[in-house]
Protein backbone atom coordinates (compact mmCIF):
# COMPACT_ATOMS: atom_id res chain seq x y z
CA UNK A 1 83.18 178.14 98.73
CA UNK A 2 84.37 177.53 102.21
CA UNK A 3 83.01 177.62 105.95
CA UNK A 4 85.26 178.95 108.50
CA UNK A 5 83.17 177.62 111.36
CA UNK A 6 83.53 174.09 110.59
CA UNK A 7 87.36 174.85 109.80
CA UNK A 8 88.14 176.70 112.43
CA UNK A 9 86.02 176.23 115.52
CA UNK A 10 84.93 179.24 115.95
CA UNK A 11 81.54 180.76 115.16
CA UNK A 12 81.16 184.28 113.42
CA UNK A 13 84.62 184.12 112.28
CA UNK A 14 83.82 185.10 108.65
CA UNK A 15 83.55 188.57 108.57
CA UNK A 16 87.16 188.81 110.01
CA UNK A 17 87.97 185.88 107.60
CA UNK A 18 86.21 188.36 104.53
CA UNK A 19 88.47 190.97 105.75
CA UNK A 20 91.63 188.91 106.59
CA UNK A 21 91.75 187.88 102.45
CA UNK A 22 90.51 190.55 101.14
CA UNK A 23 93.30 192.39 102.44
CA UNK A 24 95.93 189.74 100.82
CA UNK A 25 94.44 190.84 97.66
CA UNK A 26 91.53 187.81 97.23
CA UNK A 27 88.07 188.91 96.22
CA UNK A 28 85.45 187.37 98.53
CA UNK A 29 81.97 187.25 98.42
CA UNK A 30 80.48 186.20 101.75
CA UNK A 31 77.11 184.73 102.49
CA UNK A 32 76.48 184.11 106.10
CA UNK A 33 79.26 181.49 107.74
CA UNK A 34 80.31 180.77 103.92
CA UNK A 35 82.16 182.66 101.89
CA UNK A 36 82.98 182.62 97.74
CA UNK A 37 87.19 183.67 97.61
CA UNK A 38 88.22 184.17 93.99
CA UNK A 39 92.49 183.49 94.10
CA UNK A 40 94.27 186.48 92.64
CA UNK A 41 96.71 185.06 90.17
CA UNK A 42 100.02 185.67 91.99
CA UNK A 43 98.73 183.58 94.11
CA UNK A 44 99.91 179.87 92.55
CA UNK A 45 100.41 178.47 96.06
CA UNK A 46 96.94 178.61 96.66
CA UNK A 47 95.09 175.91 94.85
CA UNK A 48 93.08 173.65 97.69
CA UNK A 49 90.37 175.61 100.48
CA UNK A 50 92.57 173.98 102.93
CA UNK A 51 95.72 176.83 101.42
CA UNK A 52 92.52 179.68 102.38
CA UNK A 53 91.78 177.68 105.74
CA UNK A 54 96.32 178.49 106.62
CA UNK A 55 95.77 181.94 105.27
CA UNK A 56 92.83 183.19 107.25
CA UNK A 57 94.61 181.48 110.69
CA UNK A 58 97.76 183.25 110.15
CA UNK A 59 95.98 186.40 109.94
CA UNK A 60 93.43 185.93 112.49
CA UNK A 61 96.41 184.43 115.02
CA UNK A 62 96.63 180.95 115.71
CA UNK A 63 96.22 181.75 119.81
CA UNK A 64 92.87 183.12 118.91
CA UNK A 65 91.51 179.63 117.38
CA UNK A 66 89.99 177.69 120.10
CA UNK A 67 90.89 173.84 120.70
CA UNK A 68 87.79 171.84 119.64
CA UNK A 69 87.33 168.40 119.50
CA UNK A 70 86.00 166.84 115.83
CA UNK A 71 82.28 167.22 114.89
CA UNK A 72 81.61 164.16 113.59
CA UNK A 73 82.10 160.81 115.54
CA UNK A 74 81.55 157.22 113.81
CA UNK A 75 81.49 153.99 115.61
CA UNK A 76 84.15 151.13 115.56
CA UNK A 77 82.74 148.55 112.79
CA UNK A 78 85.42 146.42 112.37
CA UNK A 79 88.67 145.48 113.87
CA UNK A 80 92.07 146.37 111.75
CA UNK A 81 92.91 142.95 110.35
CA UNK A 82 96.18 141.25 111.29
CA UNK A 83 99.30 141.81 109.62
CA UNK A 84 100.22 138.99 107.30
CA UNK A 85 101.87 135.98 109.23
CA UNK A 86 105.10 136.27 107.84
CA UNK A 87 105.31 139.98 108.81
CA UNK A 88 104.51 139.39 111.98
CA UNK A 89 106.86 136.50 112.37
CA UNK A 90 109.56 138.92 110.86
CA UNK A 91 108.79 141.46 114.14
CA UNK A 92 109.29 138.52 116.67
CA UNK A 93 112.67 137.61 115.41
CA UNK A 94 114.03 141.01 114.78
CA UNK A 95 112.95 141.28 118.60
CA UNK A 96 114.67 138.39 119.67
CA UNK A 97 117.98 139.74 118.27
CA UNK A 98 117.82 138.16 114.58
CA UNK A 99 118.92 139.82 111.51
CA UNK A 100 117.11 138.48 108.51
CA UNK A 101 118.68 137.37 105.22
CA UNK A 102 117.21 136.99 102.02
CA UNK A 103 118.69 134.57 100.18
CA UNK A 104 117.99 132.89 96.60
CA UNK A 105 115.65 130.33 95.62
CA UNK A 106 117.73 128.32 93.41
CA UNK A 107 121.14 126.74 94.93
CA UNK A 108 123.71 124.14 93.91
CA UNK A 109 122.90 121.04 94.78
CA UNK A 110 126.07 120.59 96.73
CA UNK A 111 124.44 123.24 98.95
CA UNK A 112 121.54 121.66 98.99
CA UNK A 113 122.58 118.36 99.84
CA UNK A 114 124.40 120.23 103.66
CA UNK A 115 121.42 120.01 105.33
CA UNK A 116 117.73 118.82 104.89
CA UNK A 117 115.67 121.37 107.04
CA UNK A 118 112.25 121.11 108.25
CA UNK A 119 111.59 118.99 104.78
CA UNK A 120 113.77 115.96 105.44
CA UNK A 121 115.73 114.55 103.03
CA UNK A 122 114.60 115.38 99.32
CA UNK A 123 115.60 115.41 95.66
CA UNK A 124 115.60 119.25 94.59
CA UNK A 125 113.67 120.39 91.38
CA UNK A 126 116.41 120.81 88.69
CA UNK A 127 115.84 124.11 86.62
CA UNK A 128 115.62 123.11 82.79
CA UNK A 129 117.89 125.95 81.99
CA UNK A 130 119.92 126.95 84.74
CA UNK A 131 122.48 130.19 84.69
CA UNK A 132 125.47 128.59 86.69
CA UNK A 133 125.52 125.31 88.43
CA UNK A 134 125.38 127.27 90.99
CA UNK A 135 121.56 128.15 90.74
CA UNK A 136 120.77 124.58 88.93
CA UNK A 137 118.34 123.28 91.66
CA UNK A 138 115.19 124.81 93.53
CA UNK A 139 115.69 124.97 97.11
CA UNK A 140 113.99 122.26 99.59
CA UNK A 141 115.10 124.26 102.18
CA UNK A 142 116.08 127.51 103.81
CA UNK A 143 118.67 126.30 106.49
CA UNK A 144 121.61 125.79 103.53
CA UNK A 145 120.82 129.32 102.07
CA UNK A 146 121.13 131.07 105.72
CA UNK A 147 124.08 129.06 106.57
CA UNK A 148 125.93 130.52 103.47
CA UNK A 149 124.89 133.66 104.70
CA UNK A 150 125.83 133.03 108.04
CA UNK A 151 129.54 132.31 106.42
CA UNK A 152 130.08 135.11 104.55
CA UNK A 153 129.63 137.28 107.36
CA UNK A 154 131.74 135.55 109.53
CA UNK A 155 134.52 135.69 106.96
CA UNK A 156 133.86 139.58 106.62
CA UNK A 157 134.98 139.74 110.64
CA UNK A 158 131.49 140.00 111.77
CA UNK A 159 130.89 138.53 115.20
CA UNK A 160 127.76 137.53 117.06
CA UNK A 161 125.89 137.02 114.28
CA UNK A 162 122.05 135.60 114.37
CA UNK A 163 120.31 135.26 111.10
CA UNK A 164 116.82 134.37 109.99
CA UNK A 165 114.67 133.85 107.14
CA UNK A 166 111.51 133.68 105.77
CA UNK A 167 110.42 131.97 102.48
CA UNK A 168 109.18 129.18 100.30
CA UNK A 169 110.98 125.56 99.14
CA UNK A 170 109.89 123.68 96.59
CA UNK A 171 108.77 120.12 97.35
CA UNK A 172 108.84 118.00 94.37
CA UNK A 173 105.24 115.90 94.23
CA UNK A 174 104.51 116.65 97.59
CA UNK A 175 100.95 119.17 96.69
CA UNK A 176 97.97 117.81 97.38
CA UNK A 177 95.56 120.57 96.31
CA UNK A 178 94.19 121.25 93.38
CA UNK A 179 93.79 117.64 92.47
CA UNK A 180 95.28 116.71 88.80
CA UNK A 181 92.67 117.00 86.38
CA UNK A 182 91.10 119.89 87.79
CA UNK A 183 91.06 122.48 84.95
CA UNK A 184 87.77 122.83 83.15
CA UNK A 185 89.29 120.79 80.26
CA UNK A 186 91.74 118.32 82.21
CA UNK A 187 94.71 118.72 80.29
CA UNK A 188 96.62 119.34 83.32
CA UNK A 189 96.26 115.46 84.34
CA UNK A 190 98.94 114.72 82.08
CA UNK A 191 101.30 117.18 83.65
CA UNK A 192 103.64 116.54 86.29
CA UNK A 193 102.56 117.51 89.59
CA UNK A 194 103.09 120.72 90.51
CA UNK A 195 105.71 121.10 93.82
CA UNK A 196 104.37 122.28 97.28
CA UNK A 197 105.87 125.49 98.18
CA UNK A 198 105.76 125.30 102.04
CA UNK A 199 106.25 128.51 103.74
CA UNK A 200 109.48 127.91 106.40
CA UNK A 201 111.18 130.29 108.96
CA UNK A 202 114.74 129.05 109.01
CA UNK A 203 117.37 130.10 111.80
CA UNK A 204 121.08 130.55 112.07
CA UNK A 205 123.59 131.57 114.72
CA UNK A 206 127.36 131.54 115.60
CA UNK A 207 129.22 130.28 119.11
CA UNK A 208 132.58 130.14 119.76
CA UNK A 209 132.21 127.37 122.42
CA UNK A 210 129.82 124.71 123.50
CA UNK A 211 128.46 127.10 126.55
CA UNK A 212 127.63 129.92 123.47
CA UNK A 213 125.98 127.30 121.33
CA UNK A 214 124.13 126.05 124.45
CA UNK A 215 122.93 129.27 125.24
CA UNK A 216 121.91 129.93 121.51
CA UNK A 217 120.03 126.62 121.53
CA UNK A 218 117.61 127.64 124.84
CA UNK A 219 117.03 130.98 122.76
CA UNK A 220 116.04 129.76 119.78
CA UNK A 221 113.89 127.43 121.34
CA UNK A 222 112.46 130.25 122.85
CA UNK A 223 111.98 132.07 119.97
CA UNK A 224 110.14 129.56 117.85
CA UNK A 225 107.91 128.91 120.93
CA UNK A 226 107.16 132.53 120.85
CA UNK A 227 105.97 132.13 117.34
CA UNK A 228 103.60 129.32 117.74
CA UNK A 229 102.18 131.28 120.35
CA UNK A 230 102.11 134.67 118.05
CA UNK A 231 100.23 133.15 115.47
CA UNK A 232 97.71 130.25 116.57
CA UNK A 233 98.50 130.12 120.55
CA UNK A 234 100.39 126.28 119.71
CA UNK A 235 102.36 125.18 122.32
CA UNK A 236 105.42 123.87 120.91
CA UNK A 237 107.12 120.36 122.21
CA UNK A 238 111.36 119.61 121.48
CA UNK A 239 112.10 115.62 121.21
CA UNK A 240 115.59 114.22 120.62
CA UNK A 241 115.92 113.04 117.27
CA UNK A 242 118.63 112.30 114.65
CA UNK A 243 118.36 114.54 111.78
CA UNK A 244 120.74 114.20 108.81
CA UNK A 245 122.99 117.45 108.80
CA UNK A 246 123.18 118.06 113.09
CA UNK A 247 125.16 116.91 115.71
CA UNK A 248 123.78 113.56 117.24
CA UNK A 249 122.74 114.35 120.35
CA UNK A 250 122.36 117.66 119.87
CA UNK A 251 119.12 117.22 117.48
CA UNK A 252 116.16 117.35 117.58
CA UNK A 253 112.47 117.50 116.25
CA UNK A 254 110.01 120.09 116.70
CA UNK A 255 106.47 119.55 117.36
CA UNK A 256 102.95 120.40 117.63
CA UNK A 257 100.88 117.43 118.86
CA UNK A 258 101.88 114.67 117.11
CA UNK A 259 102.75 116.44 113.98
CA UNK A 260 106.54 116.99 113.47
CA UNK A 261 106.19 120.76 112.14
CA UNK A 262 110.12 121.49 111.95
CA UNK A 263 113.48 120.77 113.38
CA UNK A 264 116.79 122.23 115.69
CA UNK A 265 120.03 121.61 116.77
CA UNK A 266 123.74 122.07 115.98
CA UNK A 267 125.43 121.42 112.17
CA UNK A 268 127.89 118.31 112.68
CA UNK A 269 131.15 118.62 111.41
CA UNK A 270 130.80 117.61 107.71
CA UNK A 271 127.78 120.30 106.95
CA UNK A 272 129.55 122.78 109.13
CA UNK A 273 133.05 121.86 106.79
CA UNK A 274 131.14 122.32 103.53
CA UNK A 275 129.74 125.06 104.76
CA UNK A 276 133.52 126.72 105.41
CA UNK A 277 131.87 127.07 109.05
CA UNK A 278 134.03 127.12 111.98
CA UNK A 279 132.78 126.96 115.65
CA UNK A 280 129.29 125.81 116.46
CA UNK A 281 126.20 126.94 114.57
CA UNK A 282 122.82 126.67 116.24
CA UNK A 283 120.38 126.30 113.41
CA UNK A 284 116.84 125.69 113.17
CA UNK A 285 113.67 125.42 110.63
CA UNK A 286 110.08 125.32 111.26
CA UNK A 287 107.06 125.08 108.89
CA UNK A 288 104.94 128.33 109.45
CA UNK A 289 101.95 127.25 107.47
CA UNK A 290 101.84 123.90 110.20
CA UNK A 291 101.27 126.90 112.82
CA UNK A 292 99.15 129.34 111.39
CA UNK A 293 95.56 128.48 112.25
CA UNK A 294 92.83 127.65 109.78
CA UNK A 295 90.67 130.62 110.91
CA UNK A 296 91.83 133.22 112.65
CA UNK A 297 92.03 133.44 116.10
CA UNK A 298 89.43 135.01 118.33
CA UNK A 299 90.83 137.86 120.51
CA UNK A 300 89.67 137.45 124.20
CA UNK A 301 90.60 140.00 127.12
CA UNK A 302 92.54 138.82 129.72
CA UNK A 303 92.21 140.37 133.04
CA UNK A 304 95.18 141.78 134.91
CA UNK A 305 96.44 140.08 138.17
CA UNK A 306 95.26 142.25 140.86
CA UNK A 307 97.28 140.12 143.49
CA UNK A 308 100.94 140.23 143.88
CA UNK A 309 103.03 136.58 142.68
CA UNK A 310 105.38 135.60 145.33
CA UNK A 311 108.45 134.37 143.34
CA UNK A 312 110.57 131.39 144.25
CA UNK A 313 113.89 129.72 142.63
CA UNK A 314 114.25 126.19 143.02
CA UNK A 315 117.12 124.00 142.22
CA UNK A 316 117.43 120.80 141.51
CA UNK A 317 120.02 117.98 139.89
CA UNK A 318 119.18 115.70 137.78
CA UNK A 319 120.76 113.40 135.47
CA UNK A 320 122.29 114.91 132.09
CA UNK A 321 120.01 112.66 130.13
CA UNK A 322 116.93 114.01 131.96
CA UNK A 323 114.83 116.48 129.19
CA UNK A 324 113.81 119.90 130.34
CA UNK A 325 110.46 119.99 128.96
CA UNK A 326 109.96 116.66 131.27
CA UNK A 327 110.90 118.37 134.21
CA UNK A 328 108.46 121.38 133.20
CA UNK A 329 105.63 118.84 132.69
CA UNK A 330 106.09 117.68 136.46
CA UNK A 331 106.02 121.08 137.95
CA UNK A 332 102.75 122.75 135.84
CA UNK A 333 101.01 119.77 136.85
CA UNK A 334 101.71 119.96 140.33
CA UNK A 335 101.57 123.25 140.60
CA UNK A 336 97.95 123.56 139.81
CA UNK A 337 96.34 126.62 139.65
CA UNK A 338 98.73 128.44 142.15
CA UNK A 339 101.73 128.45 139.40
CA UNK A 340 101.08 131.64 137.81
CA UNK A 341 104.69 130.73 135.84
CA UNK A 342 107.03 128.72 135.38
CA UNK A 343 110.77 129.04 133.49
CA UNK A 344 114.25 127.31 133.71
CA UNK A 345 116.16 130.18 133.69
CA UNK A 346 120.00 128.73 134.19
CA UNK A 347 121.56 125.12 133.86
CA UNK A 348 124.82 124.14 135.28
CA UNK A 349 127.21 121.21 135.07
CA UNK A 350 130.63 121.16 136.21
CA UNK A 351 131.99 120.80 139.82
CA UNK A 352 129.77 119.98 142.46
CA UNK A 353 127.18 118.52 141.07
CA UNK A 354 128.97 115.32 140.45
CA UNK A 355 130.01 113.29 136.77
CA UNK A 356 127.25 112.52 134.46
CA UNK A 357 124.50 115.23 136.53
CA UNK A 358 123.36 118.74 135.73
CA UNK A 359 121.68 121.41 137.85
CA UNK A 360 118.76 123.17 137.19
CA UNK A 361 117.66 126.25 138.71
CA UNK A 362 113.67 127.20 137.50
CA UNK A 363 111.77 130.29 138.49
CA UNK A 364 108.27 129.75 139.79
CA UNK A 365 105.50 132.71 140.54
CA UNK A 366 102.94 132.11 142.32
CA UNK A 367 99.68 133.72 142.39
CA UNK A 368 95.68 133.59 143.34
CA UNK A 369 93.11 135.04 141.93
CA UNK A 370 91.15 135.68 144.72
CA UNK A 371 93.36 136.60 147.65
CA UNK A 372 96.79 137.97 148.07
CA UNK A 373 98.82 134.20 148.51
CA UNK A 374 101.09 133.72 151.99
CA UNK A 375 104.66 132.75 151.52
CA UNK A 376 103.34 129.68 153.65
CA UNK A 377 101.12 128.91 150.35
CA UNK A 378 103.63 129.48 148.12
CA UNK A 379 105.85 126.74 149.90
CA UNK A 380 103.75 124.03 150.04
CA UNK A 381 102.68 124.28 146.56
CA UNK A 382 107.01 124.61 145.80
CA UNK A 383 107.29 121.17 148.12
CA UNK A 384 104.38 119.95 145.64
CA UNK A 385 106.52 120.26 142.70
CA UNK A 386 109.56 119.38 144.74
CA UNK A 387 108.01 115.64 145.09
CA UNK A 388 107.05 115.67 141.95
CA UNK A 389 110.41 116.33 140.17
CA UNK A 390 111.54 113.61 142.95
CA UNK A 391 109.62 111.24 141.24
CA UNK A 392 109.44 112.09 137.07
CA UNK A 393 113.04 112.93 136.94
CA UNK A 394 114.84 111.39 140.17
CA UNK A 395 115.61 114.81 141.04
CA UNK A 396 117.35 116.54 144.45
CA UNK A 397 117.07 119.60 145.36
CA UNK A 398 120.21 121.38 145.21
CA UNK A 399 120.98 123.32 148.68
């Protein structure tokens, strides 16, 4: 049984329907809007009313079926959840220019002895019967997997290449939930505890030169700040530190708050040389479980600026020991509410600037939320955060 009017948007379009069919050879019985169709048997391609619904509007003419909207309208109950966190950090990265690797779970421990990762230091979880030696041990960390990756492409003639990864390591008595002893009969008290398996996003890229591996350093740091702010709005913080397996001084921690959540820099020579790397590699690791929120985040609307920003560069030198995120510090809090943005977009060093100094040049935008803001504003807010850079980071501004 099947009505044409609630197929086809059109009232009093089964009679022609009755006679449309009947004249493909279908027998039809019709009872106001609804007809009865009976499929003749050479008919196999027929088998749903949707099959009658294609027949009837090919015979009627499809210019002769009016556009209707749908009958039947049901409110919005629920939001679409989000996508999984790991998918969604998968969609940043491939945006950022990353190529992801998937890489195994169980390494050599020579590999895993390059470079520690987000996890520090740590004694992998020997398998109790291993394939090779090399898959004897359970990773403690991405970074060594991706770097092998990273190689292998490199030897196939691949330039440019950015990797990234997504997965668990195995930290060997580092779970603290369940509690031992918490089956229903505690036998498991007497068992070793089990590993965590914290889930990590682990980064890789490939320079040529330290200006490359510079530039790869500002994006990653980028990248994983995009992240934090992806999946639980975390700001993200970047303090020198000396991490086994990088560079000195080109190492560092990563961190929410006080909680070290991860870490970035360059491979020194000896990982880089196990690693058969050449050149400078730019890696990074972060915990993703440190950064994805308890319970989900709220969304709240924001409303679109309906003044224009008046946009300003502003360069400064500084020392080369001075940090970045200092100097960012200094001009959001004298900025105030005026500094719609702020970004360094380009640091130089080299002639002119003089031995031992660096030159930054920042982008700042302006904006109020009120009123369309004078250049005259703009400027004495930008001598604001001219005084203040003055005294954080003993800075000059850079004619």
């Amino acid at each position: 049984t099947l009505s044409l009017a609630a197929w086809l948007g059109r009232a009093g379009a089964a009679g022609d329907a009755a006679t449309a069919l009947g004249g493909l050879g279908f027998t039809v019985e019709q009872t106001g809007d609804s007809l009865n169709v009976t499929v003749p048997h050479f008919r196999r391609d027929v088998t749903i009313p949707e099959d009658l619904v294609e027949e009837v509007g090919r015979e009627l003419g499809y210019d002769r079926i009016p556009a209707t909207l749908p009958g039947r309208r049901t409110g919005v109950t629920a939001l679409a959840p989000d996508p999984p966190a790991d998918d969604r950090t998968r969609d940043l990265l491939t945006g950022a220019g990353f190529d992801e690797a998937i890489t195994w779970s169980f390494v050599s421990p020579a590999l895993a002895a390059t470079v520690g990762g987000a996890g520090g230091v740590r004694t992998p979880l020997p398998l109790s019967n291993p394939l090779t030696e090399d898959w004897s041990v359970m990773r403690t960390s991405c970074l060594p997997g991706v770097c092998h990756a990273l190689a292998h492409n490199l030897k196939q003639g691949l330039d440019d290449v950015w990797l990234f990864e997504v997965g668990r390591a195995f930290w060997e008595g580092a779970r603290t939930a369940p509690p031992s002893g918490s089956t229903p009969d505690g036998a498991d008290a007497a068992l070793p505890p089990l590993p965590a398996e914290p889930l990590l996003l682990a980064t890789a890229s490939h320079s040529g030169d330290a200006a490359g591996a510079e530039a790869a350093l500002r994006h990653t740091q980028a990248t994983l700040t995009a992240v934090a702010q992806d999946l639980g709005g975390l700001t993200l913080t970047f303090e020198p530190a000396a991490i086994p397996g990088l560079r000195p001084g080109r190492s560092g921690e990563v961190r929410h708050g006080d909680a070290v959540v991860g870490v970035i820099g360059e491979l020194d020579d000896a990982s880089a040389e196990a690693l058969e790397l050449r050149g400078r590699v730019t890696v990074a690791e972060v915990r993703l479980d440190a950064l994805i929120p308890e319970r989900p985040r709220v969304p709240r609307f924001r409303q679109p600026p309906r003044h224009p920003a008046v946009n300003l560069d502003l360069a400064v030198v500084v020392a080369a020991d001075v940090r970045a995120g200092d100097a960012l510090a200094a001009i959001r809090e004298a900025g105030g509410r005026l500094l719609d943005n702020a970004e360094l977009y380009d640091e130089y060093r080299g002639a002119g600037v003089g031995d031992g100094n660096k030159s930054w040049t920042f982008h700042l935008a302006f904006r109020a939320a009120d009123r369309t803001l004078t250049s005259e504003e703009a400027a004495e807010v930008c001598e604001a955060i001219t005084v203040a850079l003055r005294v954080r980071c003993n800075a000059t501004v850079r004619s």
